[in-house]
Protein backbone atom coordinates (compact mmCIF):
# COMPACT_ATOMS: atom_id res chain seq x y z
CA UNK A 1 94.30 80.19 109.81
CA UNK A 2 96.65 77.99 111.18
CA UNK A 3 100.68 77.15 111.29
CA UNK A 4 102.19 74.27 109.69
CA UNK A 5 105.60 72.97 109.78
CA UNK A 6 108.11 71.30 107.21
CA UNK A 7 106.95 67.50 108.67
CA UNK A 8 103.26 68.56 108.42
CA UNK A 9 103.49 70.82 104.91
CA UNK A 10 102.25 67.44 102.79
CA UNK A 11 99.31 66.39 104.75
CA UNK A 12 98.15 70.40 105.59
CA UNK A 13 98.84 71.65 101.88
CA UNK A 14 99.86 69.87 99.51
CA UNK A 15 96.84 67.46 100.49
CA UNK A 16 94.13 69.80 101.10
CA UNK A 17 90.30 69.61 99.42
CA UNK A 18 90.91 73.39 99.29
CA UNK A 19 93.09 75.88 97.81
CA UNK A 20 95.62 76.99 100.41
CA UNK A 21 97.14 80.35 100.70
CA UNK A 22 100.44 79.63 102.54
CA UNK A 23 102.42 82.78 104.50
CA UNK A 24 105.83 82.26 104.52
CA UNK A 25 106.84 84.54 107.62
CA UNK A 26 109.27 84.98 110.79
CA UNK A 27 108.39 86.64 113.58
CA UNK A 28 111.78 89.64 113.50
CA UNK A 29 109.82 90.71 110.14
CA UNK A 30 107.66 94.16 110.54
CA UNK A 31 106.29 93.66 106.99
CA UNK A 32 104.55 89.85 107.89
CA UNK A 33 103.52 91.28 111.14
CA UNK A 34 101.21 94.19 109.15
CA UNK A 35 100.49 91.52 107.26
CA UNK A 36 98.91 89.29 109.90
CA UNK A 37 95.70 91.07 110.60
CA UNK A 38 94.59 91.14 106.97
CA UNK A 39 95.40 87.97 106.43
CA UNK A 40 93.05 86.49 109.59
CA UNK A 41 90.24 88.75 108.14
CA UNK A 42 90.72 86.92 104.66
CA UNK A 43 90.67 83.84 106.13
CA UNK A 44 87.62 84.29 107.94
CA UNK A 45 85.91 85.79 104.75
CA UNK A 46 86.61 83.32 102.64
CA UNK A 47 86.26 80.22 105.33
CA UNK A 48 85.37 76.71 103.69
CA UNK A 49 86.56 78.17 100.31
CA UNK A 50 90.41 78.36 100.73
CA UNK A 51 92.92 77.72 103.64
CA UNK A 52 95.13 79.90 104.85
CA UNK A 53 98.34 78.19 106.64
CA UNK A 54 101.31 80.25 108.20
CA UNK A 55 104.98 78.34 107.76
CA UNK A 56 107.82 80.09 109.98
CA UNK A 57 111.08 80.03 107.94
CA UNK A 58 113.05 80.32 111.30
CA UNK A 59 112.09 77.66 112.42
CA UNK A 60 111.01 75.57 109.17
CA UNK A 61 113.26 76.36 106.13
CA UNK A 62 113.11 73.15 103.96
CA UNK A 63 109.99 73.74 102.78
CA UNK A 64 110.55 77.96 102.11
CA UNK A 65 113.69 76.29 100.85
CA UNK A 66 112.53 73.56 98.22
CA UNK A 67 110.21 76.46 97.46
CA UNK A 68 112.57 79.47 96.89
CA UNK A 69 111.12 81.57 99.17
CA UNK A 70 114.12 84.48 99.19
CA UNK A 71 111.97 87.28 100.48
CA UNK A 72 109.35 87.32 103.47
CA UNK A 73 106.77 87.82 103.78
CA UNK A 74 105.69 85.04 100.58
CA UNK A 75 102.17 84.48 100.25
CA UNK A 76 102.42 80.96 97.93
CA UNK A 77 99.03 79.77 96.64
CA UNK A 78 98.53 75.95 96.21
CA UNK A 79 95.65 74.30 94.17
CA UNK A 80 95.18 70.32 94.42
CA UNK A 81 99.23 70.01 95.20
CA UNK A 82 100.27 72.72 92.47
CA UNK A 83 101.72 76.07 93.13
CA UNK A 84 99.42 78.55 91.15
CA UNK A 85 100.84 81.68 91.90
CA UNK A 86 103.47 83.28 94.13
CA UNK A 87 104.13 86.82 95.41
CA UNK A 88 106.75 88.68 97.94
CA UNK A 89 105.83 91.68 100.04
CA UNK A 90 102.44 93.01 101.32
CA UNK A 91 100.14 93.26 99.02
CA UNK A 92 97.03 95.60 98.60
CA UNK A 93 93.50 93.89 100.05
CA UNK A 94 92.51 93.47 96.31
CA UNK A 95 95.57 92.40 95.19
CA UNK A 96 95.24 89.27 97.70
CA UNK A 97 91.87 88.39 96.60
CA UNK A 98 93.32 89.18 92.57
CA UNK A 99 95.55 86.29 93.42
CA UNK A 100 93.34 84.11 95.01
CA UNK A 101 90.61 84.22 92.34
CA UNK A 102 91.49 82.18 89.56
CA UNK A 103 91.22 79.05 92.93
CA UNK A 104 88.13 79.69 94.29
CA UNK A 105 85.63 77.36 93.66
């Protein structure tokens, strides 16, 4: 798991071999800070088969921006360049790997 910003969002996403799983997040929000924790555990579990790459919308909002990102935390997954699927809030450990599923190779 790793941060990316608006300059590096092509090359670290939109570019990646792998599915990416990107948390849109600020560091103010209590919900993306509960979030955190699960969210290094799933990217350990599912290493080599899906990134997962934090943006802060404090300090990076063109991408959350050209996105629509409204809410935080936004977990936005990516396939080949393609959004697949979006969702706002915290979701429920199998929710997350519901949404990653239909991605993993």
């Amino acid at each position: 798991m790793f941060d990316t910003t608006d300059a590096g969002f092509k090359k670290d996403v939109l570019e990646s071999d792998l599915p990416v799983l990107v948390d849109f997040w600020a560091p103010w929000c209590a919900p993306c800070r509960m979030l955190a924790p699960r969210l290094e555990a799933f990217a350990q579990e599912f290493a080599g088969k899906i990134k997962v790459v934090k943006v802060n919308v404090d300090e990076n909002r063109v991408v959350a921006g050209v996105l629509g990102v409204r809410g935080i935390p936004a977990l936005v997954l990516f396939d080949r360049g393609e959004v697949v699927s979006a969702t706002t809030g915290v979701p429920a450990p199998e929710q997350l790997n519901k949404l990653v599923a239909s991605v993993l190779r």
